[in-house]
C-alpha atoms as a PDB file:
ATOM      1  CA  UNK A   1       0.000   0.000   0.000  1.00  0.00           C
ATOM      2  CA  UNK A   2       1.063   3.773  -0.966  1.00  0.00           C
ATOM      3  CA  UNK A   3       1.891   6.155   1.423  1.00  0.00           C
ATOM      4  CA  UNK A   4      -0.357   9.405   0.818  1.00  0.00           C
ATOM      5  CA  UNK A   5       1.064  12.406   1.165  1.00  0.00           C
ATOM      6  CA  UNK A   6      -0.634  15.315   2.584  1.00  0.00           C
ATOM      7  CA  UNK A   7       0.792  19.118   1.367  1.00  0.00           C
ATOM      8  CA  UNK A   8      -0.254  21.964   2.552  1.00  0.00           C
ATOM      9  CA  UNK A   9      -1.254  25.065   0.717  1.00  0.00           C
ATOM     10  CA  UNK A  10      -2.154  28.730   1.610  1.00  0.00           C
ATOM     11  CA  UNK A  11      -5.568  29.798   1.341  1.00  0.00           C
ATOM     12  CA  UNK A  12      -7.005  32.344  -0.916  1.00  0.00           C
ATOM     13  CA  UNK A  13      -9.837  34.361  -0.869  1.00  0.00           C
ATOM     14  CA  UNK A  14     -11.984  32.887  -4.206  1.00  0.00           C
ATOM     15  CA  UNK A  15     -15.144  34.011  -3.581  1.00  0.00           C
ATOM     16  CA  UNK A  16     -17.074  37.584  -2.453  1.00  0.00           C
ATOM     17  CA  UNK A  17     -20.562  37.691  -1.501  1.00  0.00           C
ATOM     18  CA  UNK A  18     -22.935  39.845  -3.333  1.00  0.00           C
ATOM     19  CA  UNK A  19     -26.402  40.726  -3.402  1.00  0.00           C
ATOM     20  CA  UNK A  20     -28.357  40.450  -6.966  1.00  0.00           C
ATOM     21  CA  UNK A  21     -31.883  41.040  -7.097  1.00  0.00           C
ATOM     22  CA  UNK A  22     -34.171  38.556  -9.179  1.00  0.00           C
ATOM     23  CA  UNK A  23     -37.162  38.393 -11.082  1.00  0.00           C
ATOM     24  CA  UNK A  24     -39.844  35.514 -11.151  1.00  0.00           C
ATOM     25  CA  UNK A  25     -42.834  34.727 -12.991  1.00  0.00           C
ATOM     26  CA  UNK A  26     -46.251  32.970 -11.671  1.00  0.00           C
ATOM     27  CA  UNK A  27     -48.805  32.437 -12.945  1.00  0.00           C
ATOM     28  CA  UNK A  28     -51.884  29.968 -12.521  1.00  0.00           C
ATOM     29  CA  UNK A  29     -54.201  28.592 -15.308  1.00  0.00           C
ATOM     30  CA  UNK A  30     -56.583  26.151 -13.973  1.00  0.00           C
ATOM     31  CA  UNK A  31     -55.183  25.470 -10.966  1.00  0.00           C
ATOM     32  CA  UNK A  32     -51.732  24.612 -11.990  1.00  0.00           C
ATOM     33  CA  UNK A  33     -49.002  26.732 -11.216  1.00  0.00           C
ATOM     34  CA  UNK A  34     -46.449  27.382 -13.976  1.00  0.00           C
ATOM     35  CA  UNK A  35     -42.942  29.788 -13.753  1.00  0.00           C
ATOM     36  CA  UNK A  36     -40.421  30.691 -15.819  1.00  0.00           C
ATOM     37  CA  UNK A  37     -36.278  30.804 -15.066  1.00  0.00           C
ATOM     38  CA  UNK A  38     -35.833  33.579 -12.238  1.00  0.00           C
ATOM     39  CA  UNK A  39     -33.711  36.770 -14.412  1.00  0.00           C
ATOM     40  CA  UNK A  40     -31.937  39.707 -12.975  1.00  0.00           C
ATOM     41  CA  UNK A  41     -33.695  41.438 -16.327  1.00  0.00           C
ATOM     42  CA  UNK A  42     -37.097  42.853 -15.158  1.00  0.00           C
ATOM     43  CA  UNK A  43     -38.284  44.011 -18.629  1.00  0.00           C
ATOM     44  CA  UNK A  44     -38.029  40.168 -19.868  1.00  0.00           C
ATOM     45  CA  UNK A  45     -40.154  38.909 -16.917  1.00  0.00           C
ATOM     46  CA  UNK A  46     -42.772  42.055 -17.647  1.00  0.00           C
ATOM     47  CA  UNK A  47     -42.766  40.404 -21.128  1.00  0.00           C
ATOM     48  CA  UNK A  48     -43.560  37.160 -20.271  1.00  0.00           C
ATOM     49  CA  UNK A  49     -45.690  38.442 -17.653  1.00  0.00           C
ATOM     50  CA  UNK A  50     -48.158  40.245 -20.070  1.00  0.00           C
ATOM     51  CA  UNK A  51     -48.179  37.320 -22.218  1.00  0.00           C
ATOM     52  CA  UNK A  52     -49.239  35.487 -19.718  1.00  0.00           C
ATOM     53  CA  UNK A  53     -51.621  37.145 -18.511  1.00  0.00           C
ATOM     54  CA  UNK A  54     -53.630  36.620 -21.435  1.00  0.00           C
ATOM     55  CA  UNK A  55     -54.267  32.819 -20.571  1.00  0.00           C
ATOM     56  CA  UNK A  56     -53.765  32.287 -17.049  1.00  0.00           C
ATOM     57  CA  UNK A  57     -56.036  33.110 -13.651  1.00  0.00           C
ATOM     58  CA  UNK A  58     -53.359  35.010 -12.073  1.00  0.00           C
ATOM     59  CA  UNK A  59     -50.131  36.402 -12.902  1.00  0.00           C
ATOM     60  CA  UNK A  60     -47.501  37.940 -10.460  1.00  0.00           C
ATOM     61  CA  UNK A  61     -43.904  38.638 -10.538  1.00  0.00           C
ATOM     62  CA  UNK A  62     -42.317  38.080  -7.574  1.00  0.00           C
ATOM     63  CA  UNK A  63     -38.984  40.496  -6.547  1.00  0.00           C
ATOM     64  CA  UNK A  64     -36.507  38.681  -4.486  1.00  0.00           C
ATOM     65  CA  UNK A  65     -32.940  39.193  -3.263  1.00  0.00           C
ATOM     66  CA  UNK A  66     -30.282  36.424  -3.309  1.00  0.00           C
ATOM     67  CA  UNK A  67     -26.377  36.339  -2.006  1.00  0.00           C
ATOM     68  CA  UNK A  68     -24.295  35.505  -5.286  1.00  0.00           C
ATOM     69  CA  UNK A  69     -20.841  34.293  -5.051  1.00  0.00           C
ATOM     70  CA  UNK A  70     -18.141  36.913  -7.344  1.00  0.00           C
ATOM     71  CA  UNK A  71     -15.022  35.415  -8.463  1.00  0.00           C
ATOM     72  CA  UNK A  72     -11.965  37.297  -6.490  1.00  0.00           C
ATOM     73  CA  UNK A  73      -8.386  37.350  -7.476  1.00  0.00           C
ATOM     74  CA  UNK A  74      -5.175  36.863  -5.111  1.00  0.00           C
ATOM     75  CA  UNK A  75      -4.726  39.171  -2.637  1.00  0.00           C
END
């Protein structure tokens, strides 16, 4: 059996939290919920939204804030 060998290595700082703010879709057409892909682009979920809104029961879109990881360099 091999010997494994365990190295050490200095720690970077990779990642730096941000906020983003997304957009969401719902709406309901006969009791069934449906979405789209959550978008940082509000005028595409408007879009949708109006589209939508021409078949389904309800339509909302839904605003929401989310902690996103940003690629850092070396320090």
């Amino acid at each position: 059996m091999k010997d494994i060998e365990i190295k050490s290595v200095e720690s970077v700082e990779v990642a730096i939290p941000s906020k983003i703010t997304l957009y969401c879709c719902i709406h309901w057409f006969n009791g069934v919920m449906f979405t789209n892909t959550p978008s940082t682009n509000k005028q595409q979920q408007e879009q949708y939204a109006y589209g939508m809104a021409k078949h389904s029961d309800t339509c909302h879109i839904y605003k929401f804030e989310v902690d996103t990881p940003k690629m850092g360099g070396n320090k």
